[in-house]
PDB file of N, CA and C in Angstrom:
ATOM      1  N   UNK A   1     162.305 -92.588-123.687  1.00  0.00           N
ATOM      2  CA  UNK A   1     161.853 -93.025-125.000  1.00  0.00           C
ATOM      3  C   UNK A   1     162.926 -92.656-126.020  1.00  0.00           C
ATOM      4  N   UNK A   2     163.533 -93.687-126.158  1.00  0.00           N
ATOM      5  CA  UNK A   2     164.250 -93.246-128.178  1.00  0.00           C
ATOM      6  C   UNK A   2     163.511 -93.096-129.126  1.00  0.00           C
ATOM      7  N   UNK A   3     164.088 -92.355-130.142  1.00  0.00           N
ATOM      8  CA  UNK A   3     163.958 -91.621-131.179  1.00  0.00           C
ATOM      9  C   UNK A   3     162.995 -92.451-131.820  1.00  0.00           C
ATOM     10  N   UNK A   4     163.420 -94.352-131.858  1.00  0.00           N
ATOM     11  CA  UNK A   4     162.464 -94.853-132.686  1.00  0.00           C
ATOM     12  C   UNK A   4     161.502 -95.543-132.195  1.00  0.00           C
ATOM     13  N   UNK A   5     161.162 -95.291-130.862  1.00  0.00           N
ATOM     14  CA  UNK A   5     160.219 -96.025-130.112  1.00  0.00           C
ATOM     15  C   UNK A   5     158.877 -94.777-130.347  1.00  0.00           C
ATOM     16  N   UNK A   6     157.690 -95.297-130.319  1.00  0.00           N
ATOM     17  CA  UNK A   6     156.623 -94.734-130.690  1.00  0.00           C
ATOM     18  C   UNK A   6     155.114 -95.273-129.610  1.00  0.00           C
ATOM     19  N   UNK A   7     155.289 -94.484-128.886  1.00  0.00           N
ATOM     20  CA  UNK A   7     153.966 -94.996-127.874  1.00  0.00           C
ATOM     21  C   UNK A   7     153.127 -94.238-128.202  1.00  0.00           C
ATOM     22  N   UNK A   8     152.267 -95.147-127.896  1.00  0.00           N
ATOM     23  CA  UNK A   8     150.801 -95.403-128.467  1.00  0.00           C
ATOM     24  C   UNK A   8     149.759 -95.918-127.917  1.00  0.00           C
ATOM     25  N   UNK A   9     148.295 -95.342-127.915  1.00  0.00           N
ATOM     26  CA  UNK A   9     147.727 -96.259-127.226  1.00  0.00           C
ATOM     27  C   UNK A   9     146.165 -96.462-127.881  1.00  0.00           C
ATOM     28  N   UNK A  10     146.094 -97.559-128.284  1.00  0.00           N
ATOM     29  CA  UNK A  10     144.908 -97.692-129.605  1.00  0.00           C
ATOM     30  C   UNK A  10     143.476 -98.468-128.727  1.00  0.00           C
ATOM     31  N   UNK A  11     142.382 -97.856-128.967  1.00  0.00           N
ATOM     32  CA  UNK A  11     141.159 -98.772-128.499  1.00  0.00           C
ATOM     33  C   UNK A  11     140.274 -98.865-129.832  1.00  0.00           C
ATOM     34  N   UNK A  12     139.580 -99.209-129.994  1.00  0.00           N
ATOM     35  CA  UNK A  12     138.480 -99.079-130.694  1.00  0.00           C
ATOM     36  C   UNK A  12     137.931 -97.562-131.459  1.00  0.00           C
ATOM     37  N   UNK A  13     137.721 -96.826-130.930  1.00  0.00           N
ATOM     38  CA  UNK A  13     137.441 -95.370-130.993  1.00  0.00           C
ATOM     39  C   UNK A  13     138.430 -94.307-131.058  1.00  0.00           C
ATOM     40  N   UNK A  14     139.517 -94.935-129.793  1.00  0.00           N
ATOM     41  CA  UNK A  14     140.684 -93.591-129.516  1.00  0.00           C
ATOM     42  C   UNK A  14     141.890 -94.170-130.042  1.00  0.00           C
ATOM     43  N   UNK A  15     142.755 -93.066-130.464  1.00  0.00           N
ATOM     44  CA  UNK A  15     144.228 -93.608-130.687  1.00  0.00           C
ATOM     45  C   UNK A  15     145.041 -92.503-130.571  1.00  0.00           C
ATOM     46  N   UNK A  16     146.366 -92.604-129.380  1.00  0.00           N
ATOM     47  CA  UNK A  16     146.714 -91.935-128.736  1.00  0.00           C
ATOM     48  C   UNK A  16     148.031 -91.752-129.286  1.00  0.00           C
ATOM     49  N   UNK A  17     149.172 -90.712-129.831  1.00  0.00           N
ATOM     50  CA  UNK A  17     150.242 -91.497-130.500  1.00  0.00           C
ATOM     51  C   UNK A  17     151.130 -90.009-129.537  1.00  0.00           C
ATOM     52  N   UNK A  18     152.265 -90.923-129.606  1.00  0.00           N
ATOM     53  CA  UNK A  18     153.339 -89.717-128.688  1.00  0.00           C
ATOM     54  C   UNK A  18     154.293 -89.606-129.663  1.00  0.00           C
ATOM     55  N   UNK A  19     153.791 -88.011-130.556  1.00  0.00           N
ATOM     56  CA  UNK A  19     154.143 -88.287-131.988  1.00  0.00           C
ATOM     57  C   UNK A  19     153.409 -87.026-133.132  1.00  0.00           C
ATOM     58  N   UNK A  20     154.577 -86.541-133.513  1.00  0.00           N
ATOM     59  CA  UNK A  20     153.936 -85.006-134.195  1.00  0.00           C
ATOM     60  C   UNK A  20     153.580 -85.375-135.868  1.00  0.00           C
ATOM     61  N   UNK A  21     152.710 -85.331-136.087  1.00  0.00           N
ATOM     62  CA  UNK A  21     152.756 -84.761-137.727  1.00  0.00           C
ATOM     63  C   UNK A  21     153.416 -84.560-138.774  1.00  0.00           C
ATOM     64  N   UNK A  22     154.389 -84.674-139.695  1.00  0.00           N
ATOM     65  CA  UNK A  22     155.302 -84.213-140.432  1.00  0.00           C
ATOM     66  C   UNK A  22     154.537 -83.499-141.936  1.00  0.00           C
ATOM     67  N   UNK A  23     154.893 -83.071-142.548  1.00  0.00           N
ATOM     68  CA  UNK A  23     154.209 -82.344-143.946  1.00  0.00           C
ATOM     69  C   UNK A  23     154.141 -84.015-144.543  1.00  0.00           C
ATOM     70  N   UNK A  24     154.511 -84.929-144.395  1.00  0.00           N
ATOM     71  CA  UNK A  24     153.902 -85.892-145.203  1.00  0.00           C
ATOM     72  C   UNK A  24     152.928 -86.808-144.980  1.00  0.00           C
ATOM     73  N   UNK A  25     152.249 -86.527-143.415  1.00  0.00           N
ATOM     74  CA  UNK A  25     151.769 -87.342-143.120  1.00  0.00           C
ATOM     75  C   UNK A  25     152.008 -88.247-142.179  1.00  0.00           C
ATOM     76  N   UNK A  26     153.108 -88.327-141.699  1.00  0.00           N
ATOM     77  CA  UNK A  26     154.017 -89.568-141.039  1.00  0.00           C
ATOM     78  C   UNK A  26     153.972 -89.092-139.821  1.00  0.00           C
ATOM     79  N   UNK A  27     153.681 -89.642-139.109  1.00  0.00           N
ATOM     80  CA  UNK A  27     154.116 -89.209-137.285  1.00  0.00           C
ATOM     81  C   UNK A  27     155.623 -89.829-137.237  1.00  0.00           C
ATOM     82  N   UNK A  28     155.835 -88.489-136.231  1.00  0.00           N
ATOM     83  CA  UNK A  28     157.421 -88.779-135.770  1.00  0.00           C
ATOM     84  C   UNK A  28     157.323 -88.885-134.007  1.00  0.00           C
ATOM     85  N   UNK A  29     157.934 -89.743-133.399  1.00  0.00           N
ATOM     86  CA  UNK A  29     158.318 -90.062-132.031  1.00  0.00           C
ATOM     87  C   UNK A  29     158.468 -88.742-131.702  1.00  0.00           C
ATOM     88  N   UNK A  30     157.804 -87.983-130.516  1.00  0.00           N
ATOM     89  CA  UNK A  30     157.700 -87.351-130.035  1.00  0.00           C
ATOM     90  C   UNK A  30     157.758 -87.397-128.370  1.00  0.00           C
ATOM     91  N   UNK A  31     158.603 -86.261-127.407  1.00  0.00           N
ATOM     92  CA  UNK A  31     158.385 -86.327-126.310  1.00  0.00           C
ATOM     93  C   UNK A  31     157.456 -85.055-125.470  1.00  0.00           C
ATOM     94  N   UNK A  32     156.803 -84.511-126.564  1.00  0.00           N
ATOM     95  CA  UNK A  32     156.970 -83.417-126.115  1.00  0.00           C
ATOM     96  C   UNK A  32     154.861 -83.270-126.689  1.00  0.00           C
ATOM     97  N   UNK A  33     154.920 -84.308-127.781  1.00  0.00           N
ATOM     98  CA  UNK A  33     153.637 -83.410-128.363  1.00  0.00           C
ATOM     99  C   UNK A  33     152.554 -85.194-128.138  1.00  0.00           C
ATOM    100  N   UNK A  34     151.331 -84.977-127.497  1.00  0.00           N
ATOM    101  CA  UNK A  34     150.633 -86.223-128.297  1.00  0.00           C
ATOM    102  C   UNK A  34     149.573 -85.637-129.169  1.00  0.00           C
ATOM    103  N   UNK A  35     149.280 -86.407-130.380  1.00  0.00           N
ATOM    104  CA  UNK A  35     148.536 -86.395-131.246  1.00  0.00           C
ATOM    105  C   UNK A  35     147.335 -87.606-130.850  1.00  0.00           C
ATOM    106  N   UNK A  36     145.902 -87.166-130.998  1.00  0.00           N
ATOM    107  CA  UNK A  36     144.683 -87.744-130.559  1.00  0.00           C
ATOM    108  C   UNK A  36     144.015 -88.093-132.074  1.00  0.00           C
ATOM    109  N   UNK A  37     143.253 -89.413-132.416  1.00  0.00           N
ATOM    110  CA  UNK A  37     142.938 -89.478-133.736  1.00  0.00           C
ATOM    111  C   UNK A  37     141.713 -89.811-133.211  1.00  0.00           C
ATOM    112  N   UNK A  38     140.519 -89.447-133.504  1.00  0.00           N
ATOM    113  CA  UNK A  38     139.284 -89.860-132.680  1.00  0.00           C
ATOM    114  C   UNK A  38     138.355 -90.445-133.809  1.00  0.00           C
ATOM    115  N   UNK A  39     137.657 -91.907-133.374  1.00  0.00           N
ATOM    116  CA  UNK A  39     136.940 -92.648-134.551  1.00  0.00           C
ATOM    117  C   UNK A  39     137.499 -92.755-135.935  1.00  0.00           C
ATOM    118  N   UNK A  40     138.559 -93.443-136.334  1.00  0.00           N
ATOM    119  CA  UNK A  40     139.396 -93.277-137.291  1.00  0.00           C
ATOM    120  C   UNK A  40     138.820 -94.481-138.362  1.00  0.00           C
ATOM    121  N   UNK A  41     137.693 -94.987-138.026  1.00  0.00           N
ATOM    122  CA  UNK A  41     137.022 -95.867-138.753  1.00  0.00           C
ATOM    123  C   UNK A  41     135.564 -95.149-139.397  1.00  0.00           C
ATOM    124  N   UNK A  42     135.557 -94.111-138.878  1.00  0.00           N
ATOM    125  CA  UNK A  42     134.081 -93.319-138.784  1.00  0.00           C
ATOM    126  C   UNK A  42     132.978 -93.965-138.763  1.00  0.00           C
ATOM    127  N   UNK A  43     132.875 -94.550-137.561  1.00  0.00           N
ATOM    128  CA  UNK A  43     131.572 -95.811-136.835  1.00  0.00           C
ATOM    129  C   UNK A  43     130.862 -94.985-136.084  1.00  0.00           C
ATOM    130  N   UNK A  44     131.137 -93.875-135.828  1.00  0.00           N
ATOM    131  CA  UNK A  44     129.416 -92.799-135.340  1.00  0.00           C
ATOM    132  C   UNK A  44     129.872 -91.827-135.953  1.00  0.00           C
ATOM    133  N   UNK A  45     128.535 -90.650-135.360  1.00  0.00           N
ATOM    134  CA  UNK A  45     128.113 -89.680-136.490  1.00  0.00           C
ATOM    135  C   UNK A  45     128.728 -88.762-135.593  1.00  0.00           C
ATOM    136  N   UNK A  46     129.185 -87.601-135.318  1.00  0.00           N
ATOM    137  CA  UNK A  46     129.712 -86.793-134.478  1.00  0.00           C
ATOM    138  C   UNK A  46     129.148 -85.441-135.205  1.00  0.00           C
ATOM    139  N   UNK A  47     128.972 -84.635-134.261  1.00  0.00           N
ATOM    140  CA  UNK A  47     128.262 -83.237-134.385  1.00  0.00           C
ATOM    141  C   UNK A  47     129.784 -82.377-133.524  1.00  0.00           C
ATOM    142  N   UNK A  48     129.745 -81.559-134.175  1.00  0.00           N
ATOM    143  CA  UNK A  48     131.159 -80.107-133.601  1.00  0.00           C
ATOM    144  C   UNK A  48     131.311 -80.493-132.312  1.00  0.00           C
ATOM    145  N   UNK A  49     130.001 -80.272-131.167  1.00  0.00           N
ATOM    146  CA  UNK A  49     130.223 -80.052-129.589  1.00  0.00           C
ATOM    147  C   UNK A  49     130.391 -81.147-129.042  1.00  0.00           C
ATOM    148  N   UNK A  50     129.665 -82.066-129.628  1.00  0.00           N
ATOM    149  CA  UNK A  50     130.485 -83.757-128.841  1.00  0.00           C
ATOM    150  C   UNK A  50     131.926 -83.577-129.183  1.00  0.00           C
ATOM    151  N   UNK A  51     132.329 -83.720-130.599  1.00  0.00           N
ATOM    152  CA  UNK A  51     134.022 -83.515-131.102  1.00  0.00           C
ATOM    153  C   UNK A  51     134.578 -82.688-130.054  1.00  0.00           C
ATOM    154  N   UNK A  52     133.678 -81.547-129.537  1.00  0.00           N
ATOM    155  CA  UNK A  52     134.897 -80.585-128.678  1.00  0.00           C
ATOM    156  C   UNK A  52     134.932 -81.209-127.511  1.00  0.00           C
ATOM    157  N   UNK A  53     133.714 -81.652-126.894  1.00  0.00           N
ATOM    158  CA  UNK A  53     134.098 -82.881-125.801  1.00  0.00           C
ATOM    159  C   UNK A  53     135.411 -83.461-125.734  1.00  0.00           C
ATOM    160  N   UNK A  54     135.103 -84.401-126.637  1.00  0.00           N
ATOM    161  CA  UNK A  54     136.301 -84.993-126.606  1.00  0.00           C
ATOM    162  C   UNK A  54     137.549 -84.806-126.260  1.00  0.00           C
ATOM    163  N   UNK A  55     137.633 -83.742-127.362  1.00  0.00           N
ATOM    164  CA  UNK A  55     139.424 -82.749-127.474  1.00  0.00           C
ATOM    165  C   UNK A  55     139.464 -82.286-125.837  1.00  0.00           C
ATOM    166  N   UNK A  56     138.465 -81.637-124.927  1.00  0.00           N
ATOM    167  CA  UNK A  56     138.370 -81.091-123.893  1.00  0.00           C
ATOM    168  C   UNK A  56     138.577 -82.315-122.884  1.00  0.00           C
ATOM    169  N   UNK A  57     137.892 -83.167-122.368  1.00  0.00           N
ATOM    170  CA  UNK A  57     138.121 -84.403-121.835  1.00  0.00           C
ATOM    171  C   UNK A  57     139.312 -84.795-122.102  1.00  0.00           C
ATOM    172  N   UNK A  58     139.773 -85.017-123.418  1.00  0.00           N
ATOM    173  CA  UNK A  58     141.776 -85.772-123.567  1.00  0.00           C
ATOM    174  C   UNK A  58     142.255 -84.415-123.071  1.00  0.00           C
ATOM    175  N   UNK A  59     142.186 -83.282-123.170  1.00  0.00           N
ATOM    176  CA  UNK A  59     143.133 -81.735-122.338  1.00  0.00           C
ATOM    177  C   UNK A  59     143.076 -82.328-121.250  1.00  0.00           C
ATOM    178  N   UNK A  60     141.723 -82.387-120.430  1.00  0.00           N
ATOM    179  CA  UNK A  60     141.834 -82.631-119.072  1.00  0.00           C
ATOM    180  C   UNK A  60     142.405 -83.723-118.096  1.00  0.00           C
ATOM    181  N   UNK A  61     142.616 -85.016-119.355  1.00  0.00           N
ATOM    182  CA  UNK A  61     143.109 -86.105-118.573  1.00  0.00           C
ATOM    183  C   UNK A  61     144.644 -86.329-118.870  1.00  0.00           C
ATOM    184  N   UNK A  62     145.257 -85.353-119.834  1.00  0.00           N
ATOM    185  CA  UNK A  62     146.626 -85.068-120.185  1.00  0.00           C
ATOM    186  C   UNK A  62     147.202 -84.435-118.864  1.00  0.00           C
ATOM    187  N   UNK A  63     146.227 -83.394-118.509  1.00  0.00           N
ATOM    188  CA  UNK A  63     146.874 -82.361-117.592  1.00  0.00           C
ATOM    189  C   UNK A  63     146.433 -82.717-116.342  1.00  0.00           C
ATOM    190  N   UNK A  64     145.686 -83.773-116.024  1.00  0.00           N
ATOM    191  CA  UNK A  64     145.822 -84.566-114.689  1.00  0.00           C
ATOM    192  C   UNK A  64     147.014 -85.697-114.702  1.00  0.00           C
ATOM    193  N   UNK A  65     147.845 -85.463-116.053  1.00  0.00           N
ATOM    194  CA  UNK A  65     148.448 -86.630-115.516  1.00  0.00           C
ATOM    195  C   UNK A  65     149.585 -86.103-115.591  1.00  0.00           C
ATOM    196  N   UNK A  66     149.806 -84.402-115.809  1.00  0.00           N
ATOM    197  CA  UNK A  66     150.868 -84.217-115.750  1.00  0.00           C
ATOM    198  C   UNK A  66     152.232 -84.562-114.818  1.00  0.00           C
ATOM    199  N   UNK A  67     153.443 -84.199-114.974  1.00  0.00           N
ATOM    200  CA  UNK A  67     154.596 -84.779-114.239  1.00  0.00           C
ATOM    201  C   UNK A  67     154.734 -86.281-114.099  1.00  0.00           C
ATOM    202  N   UNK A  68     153.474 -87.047-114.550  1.00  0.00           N
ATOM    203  CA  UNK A  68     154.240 -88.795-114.618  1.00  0.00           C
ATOM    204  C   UNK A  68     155.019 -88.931-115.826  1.00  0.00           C
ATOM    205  N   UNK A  69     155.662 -90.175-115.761  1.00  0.00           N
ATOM    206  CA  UNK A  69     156.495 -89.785-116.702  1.00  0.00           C
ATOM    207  C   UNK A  69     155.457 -90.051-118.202  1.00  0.00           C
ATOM    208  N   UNK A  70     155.762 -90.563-119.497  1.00  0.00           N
ATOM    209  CA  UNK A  70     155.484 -90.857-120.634  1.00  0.00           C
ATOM    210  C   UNK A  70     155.740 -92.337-120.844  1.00  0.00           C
ATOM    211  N   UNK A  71     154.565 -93.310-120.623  1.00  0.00           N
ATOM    212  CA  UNK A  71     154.870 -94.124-120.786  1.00  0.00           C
ATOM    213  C   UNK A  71     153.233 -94.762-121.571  1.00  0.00           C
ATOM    214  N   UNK A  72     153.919 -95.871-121.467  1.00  0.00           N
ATOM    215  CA  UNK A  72     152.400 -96.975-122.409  1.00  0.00           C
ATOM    216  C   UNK A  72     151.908 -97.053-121.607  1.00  0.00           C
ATOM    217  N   UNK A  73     151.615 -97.326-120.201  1.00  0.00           N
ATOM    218  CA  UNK A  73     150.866 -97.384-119.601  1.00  0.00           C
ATOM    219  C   UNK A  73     150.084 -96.206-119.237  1.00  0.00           C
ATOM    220  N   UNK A  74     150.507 -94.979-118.686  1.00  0.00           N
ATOM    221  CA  UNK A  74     149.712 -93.793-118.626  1.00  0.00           C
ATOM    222  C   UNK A  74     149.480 -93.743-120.536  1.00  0.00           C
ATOM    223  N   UNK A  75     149.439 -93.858-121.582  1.00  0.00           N
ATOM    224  CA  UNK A  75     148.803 -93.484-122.281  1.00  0.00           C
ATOM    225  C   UNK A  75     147.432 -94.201-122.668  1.00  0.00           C
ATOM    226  N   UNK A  76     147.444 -95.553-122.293  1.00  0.00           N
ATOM    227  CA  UNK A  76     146.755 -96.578-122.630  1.00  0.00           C
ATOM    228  C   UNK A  76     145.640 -96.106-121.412  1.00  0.00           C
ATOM    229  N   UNK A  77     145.737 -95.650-120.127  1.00  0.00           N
ATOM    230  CA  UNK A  77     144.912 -95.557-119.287  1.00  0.00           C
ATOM    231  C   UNK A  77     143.773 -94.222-119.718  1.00  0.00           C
ATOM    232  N   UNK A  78     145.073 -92.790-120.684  1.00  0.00           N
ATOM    233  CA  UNK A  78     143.856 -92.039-120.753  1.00  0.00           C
ATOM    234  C   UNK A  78     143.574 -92.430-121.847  1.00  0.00           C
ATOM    235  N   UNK A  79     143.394 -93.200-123.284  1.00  0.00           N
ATOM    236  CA  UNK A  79     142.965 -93.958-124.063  1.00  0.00           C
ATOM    237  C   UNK A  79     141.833 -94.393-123.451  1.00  0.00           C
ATOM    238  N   UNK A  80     141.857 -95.026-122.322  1.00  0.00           N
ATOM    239  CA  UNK A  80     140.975 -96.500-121.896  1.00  0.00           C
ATOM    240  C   UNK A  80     139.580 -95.194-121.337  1.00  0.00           C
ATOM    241  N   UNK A  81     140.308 -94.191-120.340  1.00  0.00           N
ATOM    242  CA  UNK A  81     139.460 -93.403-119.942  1.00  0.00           C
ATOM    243  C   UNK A  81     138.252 -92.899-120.975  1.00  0.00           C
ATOM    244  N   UNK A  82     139.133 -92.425-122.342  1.00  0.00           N
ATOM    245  CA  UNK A  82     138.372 -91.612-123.253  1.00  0.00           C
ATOM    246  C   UNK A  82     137.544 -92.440-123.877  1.00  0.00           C
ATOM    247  N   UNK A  83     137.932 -93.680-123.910  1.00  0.00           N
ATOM    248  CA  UNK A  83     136.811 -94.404-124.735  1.00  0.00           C
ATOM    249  C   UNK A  83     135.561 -95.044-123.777  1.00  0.00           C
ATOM    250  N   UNK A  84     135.426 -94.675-123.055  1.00  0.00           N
ATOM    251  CA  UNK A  84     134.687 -95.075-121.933  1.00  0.00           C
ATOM    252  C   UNK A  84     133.731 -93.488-121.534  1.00  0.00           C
ATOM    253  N   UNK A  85     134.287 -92.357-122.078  1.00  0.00           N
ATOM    254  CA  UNK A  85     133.725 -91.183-121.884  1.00  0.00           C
ATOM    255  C   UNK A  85     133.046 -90.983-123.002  1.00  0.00           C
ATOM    256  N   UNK A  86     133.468 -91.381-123.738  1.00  0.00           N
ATOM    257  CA  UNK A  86     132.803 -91.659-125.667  1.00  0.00           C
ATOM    258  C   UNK A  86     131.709 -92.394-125.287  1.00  0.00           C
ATOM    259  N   UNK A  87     131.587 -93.702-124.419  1.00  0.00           N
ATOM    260  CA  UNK A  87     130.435 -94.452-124.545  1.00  0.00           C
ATOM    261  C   UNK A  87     129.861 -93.242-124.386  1.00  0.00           C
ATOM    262  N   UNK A  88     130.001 -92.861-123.140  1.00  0.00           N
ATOM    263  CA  UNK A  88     128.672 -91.940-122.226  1.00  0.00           C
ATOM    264  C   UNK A  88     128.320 -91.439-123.496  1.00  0.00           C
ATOM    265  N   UNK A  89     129.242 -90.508-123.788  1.00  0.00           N
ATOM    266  CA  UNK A  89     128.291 -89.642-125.115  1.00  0.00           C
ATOM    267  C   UNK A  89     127.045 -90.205-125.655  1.00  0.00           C
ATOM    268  N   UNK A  90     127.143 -91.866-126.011  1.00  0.00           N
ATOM    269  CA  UNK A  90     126.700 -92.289-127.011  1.00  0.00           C
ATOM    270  C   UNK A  90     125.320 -92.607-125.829  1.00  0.00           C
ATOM    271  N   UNK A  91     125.983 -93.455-125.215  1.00  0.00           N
ATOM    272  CA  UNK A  91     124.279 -93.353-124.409  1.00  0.00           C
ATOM    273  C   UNK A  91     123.513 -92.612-123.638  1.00  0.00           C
ATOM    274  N   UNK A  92     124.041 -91.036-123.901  1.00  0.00           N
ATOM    275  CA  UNK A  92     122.917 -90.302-123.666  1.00  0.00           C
ATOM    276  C   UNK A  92     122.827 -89.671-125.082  1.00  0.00           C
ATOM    277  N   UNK A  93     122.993 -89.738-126.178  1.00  0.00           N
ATOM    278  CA  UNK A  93     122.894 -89.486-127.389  1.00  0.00           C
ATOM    279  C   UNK A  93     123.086 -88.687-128.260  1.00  0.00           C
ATOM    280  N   UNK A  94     123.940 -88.024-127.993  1.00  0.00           N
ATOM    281  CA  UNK A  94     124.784 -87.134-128.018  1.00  0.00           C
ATOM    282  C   UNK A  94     126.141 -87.536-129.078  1.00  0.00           C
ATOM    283  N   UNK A  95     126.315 -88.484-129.510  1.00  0.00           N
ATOM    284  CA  UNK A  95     126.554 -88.613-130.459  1.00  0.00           C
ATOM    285  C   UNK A  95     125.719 -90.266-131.168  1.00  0.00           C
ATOM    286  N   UNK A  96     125.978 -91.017-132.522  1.00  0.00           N
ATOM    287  CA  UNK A  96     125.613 -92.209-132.534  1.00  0.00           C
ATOM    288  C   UNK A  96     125.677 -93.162-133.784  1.00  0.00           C
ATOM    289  N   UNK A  97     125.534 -94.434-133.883  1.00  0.00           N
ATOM    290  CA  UNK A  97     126.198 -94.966-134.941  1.00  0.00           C
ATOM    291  C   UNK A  97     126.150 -94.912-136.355  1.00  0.00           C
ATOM    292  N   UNK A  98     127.072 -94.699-136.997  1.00  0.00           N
ATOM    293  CA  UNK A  98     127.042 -94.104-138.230  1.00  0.00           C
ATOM    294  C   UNK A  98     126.892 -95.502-138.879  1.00  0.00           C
ATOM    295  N   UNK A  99     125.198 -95.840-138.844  1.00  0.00           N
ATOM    296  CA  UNK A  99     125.091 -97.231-139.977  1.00  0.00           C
ATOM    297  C   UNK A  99     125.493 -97.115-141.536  1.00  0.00           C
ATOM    298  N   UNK A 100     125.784 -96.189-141.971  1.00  0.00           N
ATOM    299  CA  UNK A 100     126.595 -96.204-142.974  1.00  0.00           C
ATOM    300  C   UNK A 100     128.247 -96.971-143.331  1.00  0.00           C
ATOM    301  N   UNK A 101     128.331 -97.276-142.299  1.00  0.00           N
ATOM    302  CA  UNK A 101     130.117 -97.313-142.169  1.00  0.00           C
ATOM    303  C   UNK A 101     130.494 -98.541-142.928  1.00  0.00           C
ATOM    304  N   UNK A 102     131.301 -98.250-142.754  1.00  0.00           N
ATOM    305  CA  UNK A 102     132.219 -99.678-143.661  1.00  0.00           C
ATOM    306  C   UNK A 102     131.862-101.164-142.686  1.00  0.00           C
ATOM    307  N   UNK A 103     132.346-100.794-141.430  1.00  0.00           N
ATOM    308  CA  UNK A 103     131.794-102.350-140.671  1.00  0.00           C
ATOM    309  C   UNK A 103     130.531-101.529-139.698  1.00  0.00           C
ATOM    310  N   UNK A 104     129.394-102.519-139.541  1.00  0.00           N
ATOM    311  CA  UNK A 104     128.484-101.906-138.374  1.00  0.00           C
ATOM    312  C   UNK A 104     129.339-102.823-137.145  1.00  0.00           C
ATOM    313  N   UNK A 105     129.582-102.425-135.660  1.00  0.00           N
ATOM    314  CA  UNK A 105     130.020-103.025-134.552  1.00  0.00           C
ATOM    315  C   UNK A 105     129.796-102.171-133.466  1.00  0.00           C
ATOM    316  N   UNK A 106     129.084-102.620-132.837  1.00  0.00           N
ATOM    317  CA  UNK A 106     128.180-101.895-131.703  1.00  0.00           C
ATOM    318  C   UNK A 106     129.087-102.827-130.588  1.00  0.00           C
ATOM    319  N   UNK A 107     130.369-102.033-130.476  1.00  0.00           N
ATOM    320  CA  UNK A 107     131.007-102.182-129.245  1.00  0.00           C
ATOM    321  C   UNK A 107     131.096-101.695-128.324  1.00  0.00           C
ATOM    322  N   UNK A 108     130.539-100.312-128.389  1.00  0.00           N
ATOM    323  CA  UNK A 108     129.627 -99.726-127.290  1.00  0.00           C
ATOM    324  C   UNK A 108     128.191 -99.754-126.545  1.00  0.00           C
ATOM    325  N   UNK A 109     127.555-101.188-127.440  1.00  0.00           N
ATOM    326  CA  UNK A 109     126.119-101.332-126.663  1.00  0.00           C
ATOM    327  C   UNK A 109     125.780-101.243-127.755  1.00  0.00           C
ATOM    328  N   UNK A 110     124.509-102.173-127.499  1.00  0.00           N
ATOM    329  CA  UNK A 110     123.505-101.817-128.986  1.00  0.00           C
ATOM    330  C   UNK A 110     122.720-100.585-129.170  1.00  0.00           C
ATOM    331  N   UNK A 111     122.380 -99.664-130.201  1.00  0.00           N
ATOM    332  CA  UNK A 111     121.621 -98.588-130.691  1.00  0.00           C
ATOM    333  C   UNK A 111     120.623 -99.069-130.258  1.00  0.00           C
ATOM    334  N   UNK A 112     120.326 -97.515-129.527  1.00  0.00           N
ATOM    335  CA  UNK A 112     118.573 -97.292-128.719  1.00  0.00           C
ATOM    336  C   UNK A 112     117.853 -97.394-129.699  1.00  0.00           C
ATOM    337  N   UNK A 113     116.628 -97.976-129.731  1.00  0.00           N
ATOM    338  CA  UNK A 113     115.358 -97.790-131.076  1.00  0.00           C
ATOM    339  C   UNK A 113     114.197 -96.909-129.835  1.00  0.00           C
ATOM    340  N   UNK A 114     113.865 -96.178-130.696  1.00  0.00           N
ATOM    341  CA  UNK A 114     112.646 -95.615-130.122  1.00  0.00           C
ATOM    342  C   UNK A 114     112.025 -96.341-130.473  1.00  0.00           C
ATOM    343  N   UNK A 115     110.668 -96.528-129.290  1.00  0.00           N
ATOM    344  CA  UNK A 115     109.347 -97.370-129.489  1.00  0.00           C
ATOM    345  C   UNK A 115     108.762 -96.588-129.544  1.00  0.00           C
ATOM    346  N   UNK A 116     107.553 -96.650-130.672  1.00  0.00           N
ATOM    347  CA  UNK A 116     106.523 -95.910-130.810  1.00  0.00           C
ATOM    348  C   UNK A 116     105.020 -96.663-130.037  1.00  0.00           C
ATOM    349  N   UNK A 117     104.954 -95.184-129.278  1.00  0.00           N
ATOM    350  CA  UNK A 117     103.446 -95.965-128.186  1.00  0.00           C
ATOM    351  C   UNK A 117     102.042 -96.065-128.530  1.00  0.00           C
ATOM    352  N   UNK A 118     101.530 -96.544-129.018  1.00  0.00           N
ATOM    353  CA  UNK A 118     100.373 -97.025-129.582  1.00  0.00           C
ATOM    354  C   UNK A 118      98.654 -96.099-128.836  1.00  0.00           C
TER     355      UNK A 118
END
């Protein structure tokens, strides 16, 4: 990877950047660090221990993939993984959609309604 190449791997929910932080804000091409941006639209509601999920799940699928090299494709796969581990969250409920949001898009399945039993 050169200096100005910037991999990345964006879904819906996850966005994966191989790429540090700077004091201004700016990600810089990185080989060394990835930065994880999770729900960057804020389309569900997240509570601390789902959030640590998350962070814990991307540790674990970083460090299963250690020694391949750095490429778009291994990033896009644990991208693809995490947003697919996010559903789960959501459909066991554990986290869920923040109808507040700027767009509603239930691209994870439509929101459970409880039925009330008569």
């Amino acid at each position: 990877m050169d200096n100005a190449t910037l991999l990345k791997s964006t879904t819906r929910h996850i966005r994966i950047f191989a790429a540090e932080i700077d004091r201004d804000g700016e990600l810089v091409p990185s080989h060394q660090v990835l930065t994880l941006d999770v729900d960057p639209d804020n389309e569900l509601n997240w509570n601390e221990d789902a959030l640590q999920k998350i962070y814990r799940k991307f540790d674990e699928l970083v460090e299963a993939s250690s020694g391949a090299d750095l490429t778009d494709y291994n990033l896009r796969r644990i991208g693809s993984d995490l947003e697919h581990y996010l559903r789960s969250l959501l459909q066991k409920g554990e986290i869920s959609y923040n109808l507040s949001a700027r767009v509603t898009n239930y691209s994870l399945g439509l929101p459970q309604v409880a039925v009330e039993e008569k």
